[in-house]
N, C-alpha and C. Protein backbone atom coordinates (compact mmCIF):
# COMPACT_ATOMS: atom_id res chain seq x y z
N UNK A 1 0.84 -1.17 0.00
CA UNK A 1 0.00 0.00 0.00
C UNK A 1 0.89 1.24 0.00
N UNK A 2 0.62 2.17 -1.07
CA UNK A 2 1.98 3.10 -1.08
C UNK A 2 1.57 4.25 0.15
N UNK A 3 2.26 4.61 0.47
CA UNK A 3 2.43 5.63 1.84
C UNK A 3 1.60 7.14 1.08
N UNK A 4 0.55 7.93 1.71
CA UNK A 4 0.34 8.79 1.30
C UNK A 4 1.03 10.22 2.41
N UNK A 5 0.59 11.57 1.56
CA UNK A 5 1.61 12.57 2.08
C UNK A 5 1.24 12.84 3.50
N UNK A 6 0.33 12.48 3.86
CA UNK A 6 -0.24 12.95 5.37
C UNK A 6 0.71 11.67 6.54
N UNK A 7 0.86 10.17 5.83
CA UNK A 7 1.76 9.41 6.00
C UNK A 7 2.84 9.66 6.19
N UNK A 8 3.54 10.43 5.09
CA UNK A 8 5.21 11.23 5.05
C UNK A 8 5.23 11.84 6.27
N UNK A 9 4.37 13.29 6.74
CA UNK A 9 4.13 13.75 7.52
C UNK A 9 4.68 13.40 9.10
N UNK A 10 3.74 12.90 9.21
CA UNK A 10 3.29 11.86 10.05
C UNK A 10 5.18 10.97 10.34
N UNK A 11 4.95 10.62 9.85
CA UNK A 11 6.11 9.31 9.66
C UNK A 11 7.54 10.57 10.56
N UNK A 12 7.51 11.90 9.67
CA UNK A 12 8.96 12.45 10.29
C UNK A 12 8.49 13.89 11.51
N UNK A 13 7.38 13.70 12.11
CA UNK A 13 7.16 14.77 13.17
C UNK A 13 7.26 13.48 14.53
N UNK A 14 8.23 13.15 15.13
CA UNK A 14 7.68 12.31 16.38
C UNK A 14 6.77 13.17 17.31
N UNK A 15 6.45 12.20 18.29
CA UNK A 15 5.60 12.90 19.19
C UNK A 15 6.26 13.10 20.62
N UNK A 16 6.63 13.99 21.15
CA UNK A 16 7.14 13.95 22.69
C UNK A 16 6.39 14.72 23.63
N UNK A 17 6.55 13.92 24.77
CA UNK A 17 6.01 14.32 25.79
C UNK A 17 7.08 14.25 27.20
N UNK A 18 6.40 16.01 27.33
CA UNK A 18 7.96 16.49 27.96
C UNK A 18 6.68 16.89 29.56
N UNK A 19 7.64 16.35 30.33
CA UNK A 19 7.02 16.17 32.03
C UNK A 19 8.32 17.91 32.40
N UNK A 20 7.39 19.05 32.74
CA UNK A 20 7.90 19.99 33.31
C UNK A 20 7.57 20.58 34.42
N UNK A 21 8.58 20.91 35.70
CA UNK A 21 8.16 21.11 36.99
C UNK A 21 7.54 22.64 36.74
N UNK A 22 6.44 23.04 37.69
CA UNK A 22 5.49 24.03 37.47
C UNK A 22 6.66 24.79 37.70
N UNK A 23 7.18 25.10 38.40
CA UNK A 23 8.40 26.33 39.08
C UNK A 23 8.85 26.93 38.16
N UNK A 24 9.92 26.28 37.70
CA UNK A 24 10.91 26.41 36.65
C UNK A 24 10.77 26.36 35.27
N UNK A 25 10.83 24.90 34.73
CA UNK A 25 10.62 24.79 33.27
C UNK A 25 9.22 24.72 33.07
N UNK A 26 8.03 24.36 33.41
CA UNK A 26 6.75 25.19 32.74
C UNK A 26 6.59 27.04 32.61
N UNK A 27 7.30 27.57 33.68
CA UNK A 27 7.37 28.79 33.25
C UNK A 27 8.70 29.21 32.41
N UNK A 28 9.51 28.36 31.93
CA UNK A 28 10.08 28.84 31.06
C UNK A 28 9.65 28.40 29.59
N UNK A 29 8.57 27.59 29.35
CA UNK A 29 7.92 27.08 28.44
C UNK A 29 6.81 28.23 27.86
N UNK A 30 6.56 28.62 29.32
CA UNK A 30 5.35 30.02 28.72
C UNK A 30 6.24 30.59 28.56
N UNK A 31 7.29 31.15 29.31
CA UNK A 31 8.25 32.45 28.27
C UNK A 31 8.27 32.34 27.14
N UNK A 32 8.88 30.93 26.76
CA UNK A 32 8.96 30.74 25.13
C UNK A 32 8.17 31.56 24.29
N UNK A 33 6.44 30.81 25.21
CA UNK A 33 5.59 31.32 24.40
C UNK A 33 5.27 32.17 24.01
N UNK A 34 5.60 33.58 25.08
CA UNK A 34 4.72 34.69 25.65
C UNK A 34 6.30 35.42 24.49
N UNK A 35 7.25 35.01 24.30
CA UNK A 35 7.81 35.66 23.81
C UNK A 35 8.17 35.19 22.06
N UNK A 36 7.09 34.27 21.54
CA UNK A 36 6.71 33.74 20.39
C UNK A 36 8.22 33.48 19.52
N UNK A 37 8.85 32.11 20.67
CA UNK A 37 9.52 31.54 20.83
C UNK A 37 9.09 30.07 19.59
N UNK A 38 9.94 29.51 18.73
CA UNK A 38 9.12 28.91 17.80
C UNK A 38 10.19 27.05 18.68
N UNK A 39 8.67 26.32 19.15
CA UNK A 39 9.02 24.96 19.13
C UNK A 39 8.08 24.32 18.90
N UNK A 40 8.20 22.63 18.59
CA UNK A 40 7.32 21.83 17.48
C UNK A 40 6.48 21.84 18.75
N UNK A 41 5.14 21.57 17.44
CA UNK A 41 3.64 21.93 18.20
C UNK A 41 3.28 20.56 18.49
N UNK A 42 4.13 19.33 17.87
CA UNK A 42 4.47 17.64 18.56
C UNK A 42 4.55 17.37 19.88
N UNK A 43 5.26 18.59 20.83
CA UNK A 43 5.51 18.80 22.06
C UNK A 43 4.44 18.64 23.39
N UNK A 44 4.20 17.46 23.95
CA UNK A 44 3.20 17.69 24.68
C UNK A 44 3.22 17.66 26.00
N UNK A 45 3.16 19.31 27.15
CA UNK A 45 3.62 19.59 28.56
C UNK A 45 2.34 18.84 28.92
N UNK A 46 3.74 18.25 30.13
CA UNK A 46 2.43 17.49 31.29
C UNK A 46 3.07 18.24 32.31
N UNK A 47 2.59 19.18 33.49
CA UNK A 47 3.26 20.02 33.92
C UNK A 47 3.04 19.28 35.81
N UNK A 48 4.03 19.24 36.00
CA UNK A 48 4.18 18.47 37.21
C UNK A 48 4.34 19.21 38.43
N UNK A 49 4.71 19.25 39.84
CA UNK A 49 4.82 19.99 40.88
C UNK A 49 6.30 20.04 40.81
N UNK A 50 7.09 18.84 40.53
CA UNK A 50 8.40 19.11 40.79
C UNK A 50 8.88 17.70 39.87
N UNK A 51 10.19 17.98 39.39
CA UNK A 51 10.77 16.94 38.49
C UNK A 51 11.22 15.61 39.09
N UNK A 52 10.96 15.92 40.58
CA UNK A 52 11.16 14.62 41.36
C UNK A 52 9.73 13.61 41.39
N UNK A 53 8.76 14.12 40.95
CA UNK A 53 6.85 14.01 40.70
C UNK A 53 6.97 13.09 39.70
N UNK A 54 7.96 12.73 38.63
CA UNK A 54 7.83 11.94 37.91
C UNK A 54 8.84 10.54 37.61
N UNK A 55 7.24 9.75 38.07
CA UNK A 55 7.76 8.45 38.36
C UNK A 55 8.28 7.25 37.00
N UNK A 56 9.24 6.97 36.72
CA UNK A 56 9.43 5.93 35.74
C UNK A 56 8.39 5.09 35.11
N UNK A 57 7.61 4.88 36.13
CA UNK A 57 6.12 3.82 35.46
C UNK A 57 5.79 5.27 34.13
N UNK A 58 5.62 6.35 34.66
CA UNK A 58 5.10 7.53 34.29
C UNK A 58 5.92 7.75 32.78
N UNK A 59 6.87 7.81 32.42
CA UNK A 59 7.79 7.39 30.96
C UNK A 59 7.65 6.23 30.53
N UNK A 60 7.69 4.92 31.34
CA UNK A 60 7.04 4.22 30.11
C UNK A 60 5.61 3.78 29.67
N UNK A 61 4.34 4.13 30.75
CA UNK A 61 2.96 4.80 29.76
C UNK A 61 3.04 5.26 28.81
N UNK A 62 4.15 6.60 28.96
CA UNK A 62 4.00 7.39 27.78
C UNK A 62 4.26 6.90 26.82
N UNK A 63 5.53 5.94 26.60
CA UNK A 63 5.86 5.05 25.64
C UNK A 63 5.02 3.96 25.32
N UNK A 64 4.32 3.42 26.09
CA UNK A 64 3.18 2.58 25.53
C UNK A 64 2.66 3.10 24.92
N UNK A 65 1.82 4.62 25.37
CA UNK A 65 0.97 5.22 24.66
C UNK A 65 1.21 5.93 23.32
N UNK A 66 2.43 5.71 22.85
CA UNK A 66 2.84 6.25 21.22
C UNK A 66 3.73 7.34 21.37
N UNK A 67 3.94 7.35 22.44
CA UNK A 67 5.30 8.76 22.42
C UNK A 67 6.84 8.33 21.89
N UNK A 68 7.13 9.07 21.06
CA UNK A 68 8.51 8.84 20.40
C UNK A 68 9.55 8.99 21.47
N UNK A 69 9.36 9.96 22.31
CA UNK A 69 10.41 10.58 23.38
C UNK A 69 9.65 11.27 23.88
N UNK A 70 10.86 11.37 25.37
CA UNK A 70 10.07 11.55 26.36
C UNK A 70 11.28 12.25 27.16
N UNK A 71 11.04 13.81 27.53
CA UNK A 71 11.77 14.63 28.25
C UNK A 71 11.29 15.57 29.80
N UNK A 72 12.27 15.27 30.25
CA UNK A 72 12.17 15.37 31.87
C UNK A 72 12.70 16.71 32.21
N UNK A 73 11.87 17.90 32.31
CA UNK A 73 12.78 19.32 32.57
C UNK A 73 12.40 19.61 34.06
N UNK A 74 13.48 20.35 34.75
CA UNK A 74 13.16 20.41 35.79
C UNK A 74 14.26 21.71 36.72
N UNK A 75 14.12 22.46 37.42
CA UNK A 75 14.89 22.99 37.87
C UNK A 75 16.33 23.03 37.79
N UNK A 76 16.95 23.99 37.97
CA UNK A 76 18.50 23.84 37.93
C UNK A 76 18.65 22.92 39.35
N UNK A 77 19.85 22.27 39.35
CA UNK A 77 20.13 21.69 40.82
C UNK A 77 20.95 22.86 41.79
N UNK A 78 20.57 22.69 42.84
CA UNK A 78 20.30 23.74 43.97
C UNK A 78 19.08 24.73 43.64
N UNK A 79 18.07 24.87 42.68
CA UNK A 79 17.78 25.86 42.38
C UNK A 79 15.93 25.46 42.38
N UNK A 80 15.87 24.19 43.53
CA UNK A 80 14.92 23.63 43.32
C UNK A 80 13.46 23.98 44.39
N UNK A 81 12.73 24.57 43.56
CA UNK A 81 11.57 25.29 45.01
C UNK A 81 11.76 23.95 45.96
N UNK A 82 11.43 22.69 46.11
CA UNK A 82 11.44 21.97 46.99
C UNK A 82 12.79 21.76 47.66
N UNK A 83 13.52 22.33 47.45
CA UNK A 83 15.14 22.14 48.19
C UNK A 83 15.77 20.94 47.77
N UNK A 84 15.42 19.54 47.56
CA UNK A 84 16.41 18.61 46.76
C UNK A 84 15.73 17.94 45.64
N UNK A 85 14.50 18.32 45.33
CA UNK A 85 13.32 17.09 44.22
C UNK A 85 14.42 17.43 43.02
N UNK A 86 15.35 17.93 42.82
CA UNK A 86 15.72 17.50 41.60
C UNK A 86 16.96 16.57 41.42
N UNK A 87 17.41 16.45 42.70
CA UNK A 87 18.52 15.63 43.08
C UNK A 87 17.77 14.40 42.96
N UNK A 88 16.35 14.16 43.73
CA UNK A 88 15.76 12.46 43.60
C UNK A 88 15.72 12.34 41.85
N UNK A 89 15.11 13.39 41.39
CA UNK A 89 14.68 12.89 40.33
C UNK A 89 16.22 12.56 39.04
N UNK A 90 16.89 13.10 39.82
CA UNK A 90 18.45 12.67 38.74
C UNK A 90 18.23 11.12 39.02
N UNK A 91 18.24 10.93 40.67
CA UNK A 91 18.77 9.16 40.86
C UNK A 91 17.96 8.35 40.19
N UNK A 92 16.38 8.63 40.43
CA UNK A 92 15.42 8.58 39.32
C UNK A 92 15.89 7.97 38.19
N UNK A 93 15.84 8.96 37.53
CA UNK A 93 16.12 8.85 36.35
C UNK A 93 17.67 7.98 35.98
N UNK A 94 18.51 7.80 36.25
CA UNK A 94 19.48 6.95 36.30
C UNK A 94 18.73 5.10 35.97
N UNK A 95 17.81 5.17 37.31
CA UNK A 95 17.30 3.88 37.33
C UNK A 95 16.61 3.74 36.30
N UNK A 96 15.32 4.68 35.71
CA UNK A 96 14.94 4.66 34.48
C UNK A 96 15.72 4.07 33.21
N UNK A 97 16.78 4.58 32.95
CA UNK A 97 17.77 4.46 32.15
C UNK A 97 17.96 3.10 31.71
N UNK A 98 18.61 2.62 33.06
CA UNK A 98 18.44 0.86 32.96
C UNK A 98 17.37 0.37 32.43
N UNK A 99 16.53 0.62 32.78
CA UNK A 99 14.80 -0.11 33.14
C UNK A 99 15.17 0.05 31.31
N UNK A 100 14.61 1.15 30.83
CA UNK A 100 14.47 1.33 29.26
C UNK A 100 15.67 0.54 28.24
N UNK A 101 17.11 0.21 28.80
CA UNK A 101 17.87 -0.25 28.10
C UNK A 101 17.37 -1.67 28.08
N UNK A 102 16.51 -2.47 29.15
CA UNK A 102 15.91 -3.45 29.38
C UNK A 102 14.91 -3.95 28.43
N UNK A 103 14.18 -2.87 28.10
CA UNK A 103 13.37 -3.17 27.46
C UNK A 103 13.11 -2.83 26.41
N UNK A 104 14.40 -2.91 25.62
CA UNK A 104 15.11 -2.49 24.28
C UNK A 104 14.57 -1.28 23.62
N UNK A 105 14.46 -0.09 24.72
CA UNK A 105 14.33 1.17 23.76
C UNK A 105 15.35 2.28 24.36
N UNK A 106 16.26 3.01 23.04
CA UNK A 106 16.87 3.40 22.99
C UNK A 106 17.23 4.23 24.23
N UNK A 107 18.11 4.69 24.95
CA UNK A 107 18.19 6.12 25.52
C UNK A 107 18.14 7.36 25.59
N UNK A 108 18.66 7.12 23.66
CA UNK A 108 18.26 8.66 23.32
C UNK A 108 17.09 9.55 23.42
N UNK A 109 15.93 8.36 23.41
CA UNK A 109 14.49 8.66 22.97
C UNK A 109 14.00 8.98 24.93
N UNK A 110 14.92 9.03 25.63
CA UNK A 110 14.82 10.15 26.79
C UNK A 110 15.52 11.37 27.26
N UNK A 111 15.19 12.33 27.66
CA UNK A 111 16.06 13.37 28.10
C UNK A 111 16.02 13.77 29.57
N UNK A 112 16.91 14.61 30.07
CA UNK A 112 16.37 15.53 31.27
C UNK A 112 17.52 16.33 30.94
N UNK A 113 16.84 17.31 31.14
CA UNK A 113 17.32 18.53 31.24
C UNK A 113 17.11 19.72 32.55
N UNK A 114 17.73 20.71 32.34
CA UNK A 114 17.18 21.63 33.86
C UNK A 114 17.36 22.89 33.27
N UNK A 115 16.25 23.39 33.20
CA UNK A 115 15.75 24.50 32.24
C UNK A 115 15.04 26.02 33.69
N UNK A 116 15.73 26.74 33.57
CA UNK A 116 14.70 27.75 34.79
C UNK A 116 13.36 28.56 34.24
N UNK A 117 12.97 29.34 35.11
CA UNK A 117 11.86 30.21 34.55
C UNK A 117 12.64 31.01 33.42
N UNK A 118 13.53 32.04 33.71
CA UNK A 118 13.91 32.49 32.89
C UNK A 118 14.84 32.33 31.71
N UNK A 119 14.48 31.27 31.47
CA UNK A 119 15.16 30.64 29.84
C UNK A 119 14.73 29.60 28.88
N UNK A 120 13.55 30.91 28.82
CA UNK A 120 12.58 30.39 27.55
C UNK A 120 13.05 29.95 25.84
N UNK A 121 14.18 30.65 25.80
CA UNK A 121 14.92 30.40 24.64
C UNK A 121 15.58 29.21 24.67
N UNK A 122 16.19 28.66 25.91
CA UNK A 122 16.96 27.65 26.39
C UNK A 122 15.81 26.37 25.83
N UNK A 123 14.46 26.55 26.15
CA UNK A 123 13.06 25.88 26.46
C UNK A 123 12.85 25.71 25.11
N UNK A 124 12.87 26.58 24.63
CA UNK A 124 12.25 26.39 22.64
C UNK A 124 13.63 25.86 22.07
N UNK A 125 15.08 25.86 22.51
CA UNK A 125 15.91 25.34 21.20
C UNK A 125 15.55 23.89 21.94
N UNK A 126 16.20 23.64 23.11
CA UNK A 126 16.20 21.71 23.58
C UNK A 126 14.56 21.31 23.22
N UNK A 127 14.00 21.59 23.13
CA UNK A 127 12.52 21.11 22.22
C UNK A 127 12.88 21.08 20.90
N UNK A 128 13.41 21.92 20.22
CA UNK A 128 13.74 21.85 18.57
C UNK A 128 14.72 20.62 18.80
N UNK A 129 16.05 20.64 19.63
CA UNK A 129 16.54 19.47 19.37
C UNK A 129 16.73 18.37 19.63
N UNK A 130 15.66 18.21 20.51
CA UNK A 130 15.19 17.02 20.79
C UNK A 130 14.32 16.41 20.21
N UNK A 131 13.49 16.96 19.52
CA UNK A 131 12.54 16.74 18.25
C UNK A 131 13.54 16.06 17.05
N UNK A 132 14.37 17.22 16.82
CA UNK A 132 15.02 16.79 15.84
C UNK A 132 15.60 15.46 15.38
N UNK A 133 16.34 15.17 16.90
CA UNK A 133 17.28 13.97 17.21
C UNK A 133 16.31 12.94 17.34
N UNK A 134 14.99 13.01 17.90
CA UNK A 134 14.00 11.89 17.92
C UNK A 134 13.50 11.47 16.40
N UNK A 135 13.21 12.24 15.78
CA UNK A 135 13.14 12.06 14.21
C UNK A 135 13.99 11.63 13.70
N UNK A 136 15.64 11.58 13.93
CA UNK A 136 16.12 10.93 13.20
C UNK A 136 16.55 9.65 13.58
N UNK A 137 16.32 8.95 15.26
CA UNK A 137 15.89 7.51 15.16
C UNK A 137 14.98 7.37 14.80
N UNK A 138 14.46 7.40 14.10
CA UNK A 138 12.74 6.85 13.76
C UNK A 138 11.83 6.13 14.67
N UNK A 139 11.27 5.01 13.62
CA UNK A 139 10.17 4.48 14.85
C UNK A 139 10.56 3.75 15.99
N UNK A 140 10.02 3.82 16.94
CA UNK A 140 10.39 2.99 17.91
C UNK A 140 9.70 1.95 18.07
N UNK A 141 10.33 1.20 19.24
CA UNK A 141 9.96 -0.51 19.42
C UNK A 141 8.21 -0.10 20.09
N UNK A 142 7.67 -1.06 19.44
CA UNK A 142 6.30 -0.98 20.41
C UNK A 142 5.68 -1.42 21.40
N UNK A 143 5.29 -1.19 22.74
CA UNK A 143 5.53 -1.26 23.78
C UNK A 143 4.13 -1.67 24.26
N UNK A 144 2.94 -2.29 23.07
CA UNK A 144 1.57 -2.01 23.16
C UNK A 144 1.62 -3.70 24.36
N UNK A 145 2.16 -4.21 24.07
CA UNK A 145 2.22 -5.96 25.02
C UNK A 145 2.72 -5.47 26.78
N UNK A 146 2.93 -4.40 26.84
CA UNK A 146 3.31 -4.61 28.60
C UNK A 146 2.38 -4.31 29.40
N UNK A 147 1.04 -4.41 28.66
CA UNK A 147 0.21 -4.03 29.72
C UNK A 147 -0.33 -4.76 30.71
């Protein structure tokens, strides 16, 4: 069946879903905005209390659920309204790491980053290139059997 253009489309926009602590990187996400900051509209904020709020089960749902990648923004370290949630959520995420090499999907196709309120520009390029870099592994393994 030959691939039509909405297919093409489709095929090179992945989809990510980026977990951002309300503090910091959700308000540097509205800066972006508020300052018509250009990142892919693929991008989908789930905006959390703190980057330590997001639990590993919580990345790979998302990956069940069709997400190409999946990025973790969260306060600078020391710079965290809760005083250490971004320190758990590094160790966190470490363990994640494993877990996903486990279950044969890439690493790349996760991030974390530590983005503040004020660096909305910071917020719109690591969305452009994380988009980018997710598009050019392509599809990923499908994850629809772990339920």
């Amino acid at each position: 069946m030959p691939m039509t253009e909405n297919d093409a489309t489709t095929a090179t926009k992945p989809l990510i879903v980026a977990f951002c602590c309300n503090w910091c990187s959700y308000a540097g996400a509205d800066l972006a905005g508020t300052s018509r900051l250009d990142y892919p509209a693929d991008v989908k904020i789930i905006r959390v209390p703190c980057s330590c709020r997001v639990n590993p089960l919580f990345v790979l749902r998302a990956f069940q659920r069709g997400a190409d990648g999946v990025i973790i923004a969260g306060c600078h370290p020391g710079d965290c309204h809760y005083t250490t949630g971004n320190y758990y959520a590094r160790r966190r995420m470490s363990m994640l790491f494993g877990m996903l090499d486990y279950l044969g999907i890439e690493r790349d196709r996760t991030r974390v980053e530590w983005i503040s309120a004020a660096e909305g520009a910071k917020f719109a390029a690591t969305m452009r290139d994380f988009c980018s870099h997710v598009a050019q592994l392509g599809p990923k393994n499908n994850l629809g059997e772990l339920r």
